[in-house]
N, C-alpha and C. Protein backbone atom coordinates (compact mmCIF):
# COMPACT_ATOMS: atom_id res chain seq x y z
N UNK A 1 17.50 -10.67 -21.94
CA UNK A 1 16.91 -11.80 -21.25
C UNK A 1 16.45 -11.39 -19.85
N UNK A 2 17.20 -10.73 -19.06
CA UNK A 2 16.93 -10.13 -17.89
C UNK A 2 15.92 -9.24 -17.90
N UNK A 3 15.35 -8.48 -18.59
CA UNK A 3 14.38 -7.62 -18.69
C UNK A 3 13.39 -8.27 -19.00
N UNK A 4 13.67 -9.34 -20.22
CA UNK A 4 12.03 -10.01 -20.23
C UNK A 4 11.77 -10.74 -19.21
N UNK A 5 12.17 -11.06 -18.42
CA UNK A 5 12.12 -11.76 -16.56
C UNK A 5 11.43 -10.65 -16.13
N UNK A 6 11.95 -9.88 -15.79
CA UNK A 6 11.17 -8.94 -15.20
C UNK A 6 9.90 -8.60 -15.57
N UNK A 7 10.06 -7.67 -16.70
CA UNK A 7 8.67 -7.60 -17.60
C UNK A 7 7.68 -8.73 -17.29
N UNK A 8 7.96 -9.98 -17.51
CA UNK A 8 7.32 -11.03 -17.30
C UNK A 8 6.78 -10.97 -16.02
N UNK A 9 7.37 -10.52 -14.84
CA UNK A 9 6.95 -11.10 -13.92
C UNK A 9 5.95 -9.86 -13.48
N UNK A 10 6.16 -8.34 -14.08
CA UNK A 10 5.36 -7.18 -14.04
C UNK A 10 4.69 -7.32 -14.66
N UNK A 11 4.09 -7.95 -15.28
CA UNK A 11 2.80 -7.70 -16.64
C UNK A 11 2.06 -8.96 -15.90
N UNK A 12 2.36 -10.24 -15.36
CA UNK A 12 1.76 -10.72 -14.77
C UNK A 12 0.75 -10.47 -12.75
N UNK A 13 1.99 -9.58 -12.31
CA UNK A 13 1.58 -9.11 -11.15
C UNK A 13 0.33 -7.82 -11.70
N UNK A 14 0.38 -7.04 -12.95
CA UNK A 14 -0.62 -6.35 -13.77
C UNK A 14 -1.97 -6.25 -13.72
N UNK A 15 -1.57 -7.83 -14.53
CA UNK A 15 -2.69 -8.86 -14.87
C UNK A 15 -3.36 -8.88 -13.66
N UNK A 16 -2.99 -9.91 -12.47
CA UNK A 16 -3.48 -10.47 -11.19
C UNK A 16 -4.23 -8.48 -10.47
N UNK A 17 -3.53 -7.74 -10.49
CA UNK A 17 -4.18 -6.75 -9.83
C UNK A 17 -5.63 -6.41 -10.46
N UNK A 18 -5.62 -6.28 -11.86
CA UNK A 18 -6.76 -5.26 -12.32
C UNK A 18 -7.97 -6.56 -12.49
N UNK A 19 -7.84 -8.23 -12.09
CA UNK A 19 -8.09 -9.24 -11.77
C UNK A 19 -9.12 -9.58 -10.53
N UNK A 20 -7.79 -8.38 -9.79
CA UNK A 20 -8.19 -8.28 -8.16
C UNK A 20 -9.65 -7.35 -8.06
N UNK A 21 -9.13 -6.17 -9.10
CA UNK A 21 -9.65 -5.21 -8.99
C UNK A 21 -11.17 -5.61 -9.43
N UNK A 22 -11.71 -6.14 -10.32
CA UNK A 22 -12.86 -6.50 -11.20
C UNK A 22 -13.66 -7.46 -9.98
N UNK A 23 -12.54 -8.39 -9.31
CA UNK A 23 -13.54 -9.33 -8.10
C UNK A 23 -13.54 -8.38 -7.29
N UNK A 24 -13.05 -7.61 -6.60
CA UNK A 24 -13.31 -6.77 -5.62
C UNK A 24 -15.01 -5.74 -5.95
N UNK A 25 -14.99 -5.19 -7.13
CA UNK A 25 -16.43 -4.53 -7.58
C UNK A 25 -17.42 -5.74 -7.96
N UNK A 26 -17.29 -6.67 -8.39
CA UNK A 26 -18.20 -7.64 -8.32
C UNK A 26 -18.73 -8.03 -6.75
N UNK A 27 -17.56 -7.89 -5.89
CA UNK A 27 -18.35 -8.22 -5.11
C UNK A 27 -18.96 -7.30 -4.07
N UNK A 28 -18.70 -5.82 -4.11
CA UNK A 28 -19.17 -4.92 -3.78
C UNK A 28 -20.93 -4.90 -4.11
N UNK A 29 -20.79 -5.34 -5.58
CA UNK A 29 -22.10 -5.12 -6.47
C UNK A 29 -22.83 -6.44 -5.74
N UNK A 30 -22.32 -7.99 -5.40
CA UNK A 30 -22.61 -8.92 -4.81
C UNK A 30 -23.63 -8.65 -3.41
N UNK A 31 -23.02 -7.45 -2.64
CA UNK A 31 -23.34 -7.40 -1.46
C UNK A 31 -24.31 -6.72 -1.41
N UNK A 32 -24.51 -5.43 -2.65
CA UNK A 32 -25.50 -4.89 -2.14
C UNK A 32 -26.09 -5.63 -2.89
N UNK A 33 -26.54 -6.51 -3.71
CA UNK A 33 -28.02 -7.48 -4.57
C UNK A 33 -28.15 -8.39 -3.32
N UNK A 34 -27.37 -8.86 -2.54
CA UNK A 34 -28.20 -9.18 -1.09
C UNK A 34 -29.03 -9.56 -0.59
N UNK A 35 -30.15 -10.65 -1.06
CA UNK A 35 -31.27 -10.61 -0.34
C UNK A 35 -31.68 -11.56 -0.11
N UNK A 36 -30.61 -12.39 0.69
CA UNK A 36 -30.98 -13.73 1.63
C UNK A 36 -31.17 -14.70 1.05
N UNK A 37 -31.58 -14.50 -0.39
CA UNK A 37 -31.18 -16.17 -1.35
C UNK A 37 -29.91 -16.63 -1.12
N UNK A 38 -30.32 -17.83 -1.29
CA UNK A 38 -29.15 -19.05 -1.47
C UNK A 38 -27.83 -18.69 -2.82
N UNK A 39 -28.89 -18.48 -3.51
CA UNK A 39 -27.88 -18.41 -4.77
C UNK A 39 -26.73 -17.20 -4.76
N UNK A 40 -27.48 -16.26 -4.51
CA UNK A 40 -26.79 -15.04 -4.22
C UNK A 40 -25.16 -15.11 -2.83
N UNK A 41 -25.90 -15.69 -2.07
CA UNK A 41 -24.58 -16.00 -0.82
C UNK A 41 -23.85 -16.75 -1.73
N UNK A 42 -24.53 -17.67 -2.13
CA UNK A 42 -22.93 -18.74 -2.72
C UNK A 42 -22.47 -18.38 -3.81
N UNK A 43 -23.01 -17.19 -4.05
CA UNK A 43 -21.99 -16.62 -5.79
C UNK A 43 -21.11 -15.68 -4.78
N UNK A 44 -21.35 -14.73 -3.86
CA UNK A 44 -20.63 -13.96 -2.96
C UNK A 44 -19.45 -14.40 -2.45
N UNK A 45 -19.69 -15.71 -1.71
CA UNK A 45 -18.86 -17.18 -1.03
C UNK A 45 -18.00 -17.17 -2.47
N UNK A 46 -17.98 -17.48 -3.49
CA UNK A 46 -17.16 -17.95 -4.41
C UNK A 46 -16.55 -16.79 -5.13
N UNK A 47 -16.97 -15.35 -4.80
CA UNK A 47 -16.32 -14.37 -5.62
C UNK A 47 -15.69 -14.10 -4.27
N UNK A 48 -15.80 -14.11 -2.81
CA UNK A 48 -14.73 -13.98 -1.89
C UNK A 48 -13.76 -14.49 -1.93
N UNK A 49 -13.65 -16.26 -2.68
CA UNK A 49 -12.59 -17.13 -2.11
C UNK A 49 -11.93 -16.82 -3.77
N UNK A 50 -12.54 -15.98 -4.45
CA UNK A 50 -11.46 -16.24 -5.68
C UNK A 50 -10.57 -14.90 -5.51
N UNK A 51 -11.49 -13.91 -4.81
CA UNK A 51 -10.76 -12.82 -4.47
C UNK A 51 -9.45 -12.97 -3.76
N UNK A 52 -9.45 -14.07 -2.46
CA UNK A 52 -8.33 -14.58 -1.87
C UNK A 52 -7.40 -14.89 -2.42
N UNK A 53 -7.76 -15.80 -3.39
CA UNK A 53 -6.90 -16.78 -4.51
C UNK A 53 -5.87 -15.35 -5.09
N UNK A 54 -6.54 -14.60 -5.94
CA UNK A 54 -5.63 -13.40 -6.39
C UNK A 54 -5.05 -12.71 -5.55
N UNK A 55 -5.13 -12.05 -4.46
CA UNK A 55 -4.26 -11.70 -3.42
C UNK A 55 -2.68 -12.42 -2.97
N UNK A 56 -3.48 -14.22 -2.65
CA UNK A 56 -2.41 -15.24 -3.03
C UNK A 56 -1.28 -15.00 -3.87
N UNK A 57 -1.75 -14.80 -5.16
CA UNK A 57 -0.93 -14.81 -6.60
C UNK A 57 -0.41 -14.22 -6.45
N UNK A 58 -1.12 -12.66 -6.33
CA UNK A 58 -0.06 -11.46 -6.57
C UNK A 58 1.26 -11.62 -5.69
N UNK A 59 0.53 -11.94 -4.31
CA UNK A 59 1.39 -11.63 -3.55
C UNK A 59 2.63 -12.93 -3.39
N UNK A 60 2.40 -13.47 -3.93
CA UNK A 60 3.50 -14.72 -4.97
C UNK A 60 4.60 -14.19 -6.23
N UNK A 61 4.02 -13.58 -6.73
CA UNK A 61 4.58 -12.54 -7.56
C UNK A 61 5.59 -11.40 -7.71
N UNK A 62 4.89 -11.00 -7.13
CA UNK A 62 5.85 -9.48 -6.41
C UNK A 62 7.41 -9.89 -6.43
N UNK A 63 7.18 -10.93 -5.15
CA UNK A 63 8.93 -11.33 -4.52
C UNK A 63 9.77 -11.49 -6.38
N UNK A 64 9.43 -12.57 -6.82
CA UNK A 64 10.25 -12.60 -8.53
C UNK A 64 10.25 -11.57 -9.02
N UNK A 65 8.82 -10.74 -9.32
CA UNK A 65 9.54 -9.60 -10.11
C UNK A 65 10.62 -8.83 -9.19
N UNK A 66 10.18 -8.52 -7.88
CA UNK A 66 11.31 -7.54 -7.35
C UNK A 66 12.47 -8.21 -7.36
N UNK A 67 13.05 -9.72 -7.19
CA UNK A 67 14.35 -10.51 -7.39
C UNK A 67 14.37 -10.12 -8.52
N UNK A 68 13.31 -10.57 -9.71
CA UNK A 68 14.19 -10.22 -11.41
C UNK A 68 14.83 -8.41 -11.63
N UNK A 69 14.00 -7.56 -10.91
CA UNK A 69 14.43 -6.25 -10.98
C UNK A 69 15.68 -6.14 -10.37
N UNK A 70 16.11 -6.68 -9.69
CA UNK A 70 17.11 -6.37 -8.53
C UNK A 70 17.85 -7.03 -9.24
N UNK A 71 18.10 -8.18 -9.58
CA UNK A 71 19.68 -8.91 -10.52
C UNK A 71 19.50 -7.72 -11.82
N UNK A 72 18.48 -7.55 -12.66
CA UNK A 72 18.95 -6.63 -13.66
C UNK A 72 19.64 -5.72 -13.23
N UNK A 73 19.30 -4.82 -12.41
CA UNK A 73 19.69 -3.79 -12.02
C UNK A 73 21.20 -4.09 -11.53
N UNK A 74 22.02 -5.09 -10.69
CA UNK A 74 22.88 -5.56 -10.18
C UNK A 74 23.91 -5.79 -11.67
N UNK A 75 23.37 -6.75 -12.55
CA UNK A 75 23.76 -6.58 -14.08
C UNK A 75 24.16 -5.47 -14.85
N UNK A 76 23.38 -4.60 -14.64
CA UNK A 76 23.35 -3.61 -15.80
C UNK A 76 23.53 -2.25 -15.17
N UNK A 77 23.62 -1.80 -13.93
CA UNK A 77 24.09 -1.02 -13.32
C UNK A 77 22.34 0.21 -13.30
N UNK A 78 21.78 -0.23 -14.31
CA UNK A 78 20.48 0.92 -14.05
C UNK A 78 19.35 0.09 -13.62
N UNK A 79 18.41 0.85 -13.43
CA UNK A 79 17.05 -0.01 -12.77
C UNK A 79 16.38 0.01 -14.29
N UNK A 80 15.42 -1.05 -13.85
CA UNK A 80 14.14 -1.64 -14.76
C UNK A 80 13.60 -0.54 -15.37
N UNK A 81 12.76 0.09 -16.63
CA UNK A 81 11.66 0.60 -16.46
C UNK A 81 10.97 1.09 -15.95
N UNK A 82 9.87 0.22 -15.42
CA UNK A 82 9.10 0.30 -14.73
C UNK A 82 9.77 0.65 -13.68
N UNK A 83 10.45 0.44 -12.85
CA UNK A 83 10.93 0.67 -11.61
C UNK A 83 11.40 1.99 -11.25
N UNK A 84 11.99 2.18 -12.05
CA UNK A 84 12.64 4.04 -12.63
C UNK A 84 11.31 4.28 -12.13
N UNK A 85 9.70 3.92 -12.73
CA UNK A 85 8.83 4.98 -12.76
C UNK A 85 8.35 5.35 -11.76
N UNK A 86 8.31 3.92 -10.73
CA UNK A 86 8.07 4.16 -9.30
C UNK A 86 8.69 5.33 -8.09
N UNK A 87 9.99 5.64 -8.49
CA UNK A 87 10.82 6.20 -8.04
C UNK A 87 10.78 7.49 -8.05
């Protein structure tokens, strides 16, 4: 049960990064198509503020998975998985 907490909360912080990652090149690609239309700023404007939004999340995230890693680990005397791999 403790591991799928975790897991859960790593596969979602995952998710939100490679999330991050896809608005971040969209809007790279946003900036340079550039050319003073309307339409173009306000697709930019809306791939900035969703970019925010995921930053938000993740960084909402993190804290649970690292609490769910930390009671497993407190539980079970070894670290997570994933966490081992960081290490």
């Amino acid at each position: 049960m403790l591991r799928s907490a975790v897991n859960f909360f790593h596969r979602a912080v995952e998710r939100v990064g490679r999330a991050l990652d896809d608005n971040e090149q969209a809007q790279r690609e946003g900036q340079r198509e550039q050319n003073g239309a309307e339409v173009k700023s306000v697709e930019l404007e809306r791939l900035t503020a969703e970019g925010l939004t995921l930053i938000e999340r993740r960084n909402c995230m993190e804290p649970f998975r690292d609490q769910a890693a930390e009671r497993f680990e407190v539980q079970t005397g070894s670290p997570c998985c994933w966490l081992a791999r960081l290490i």
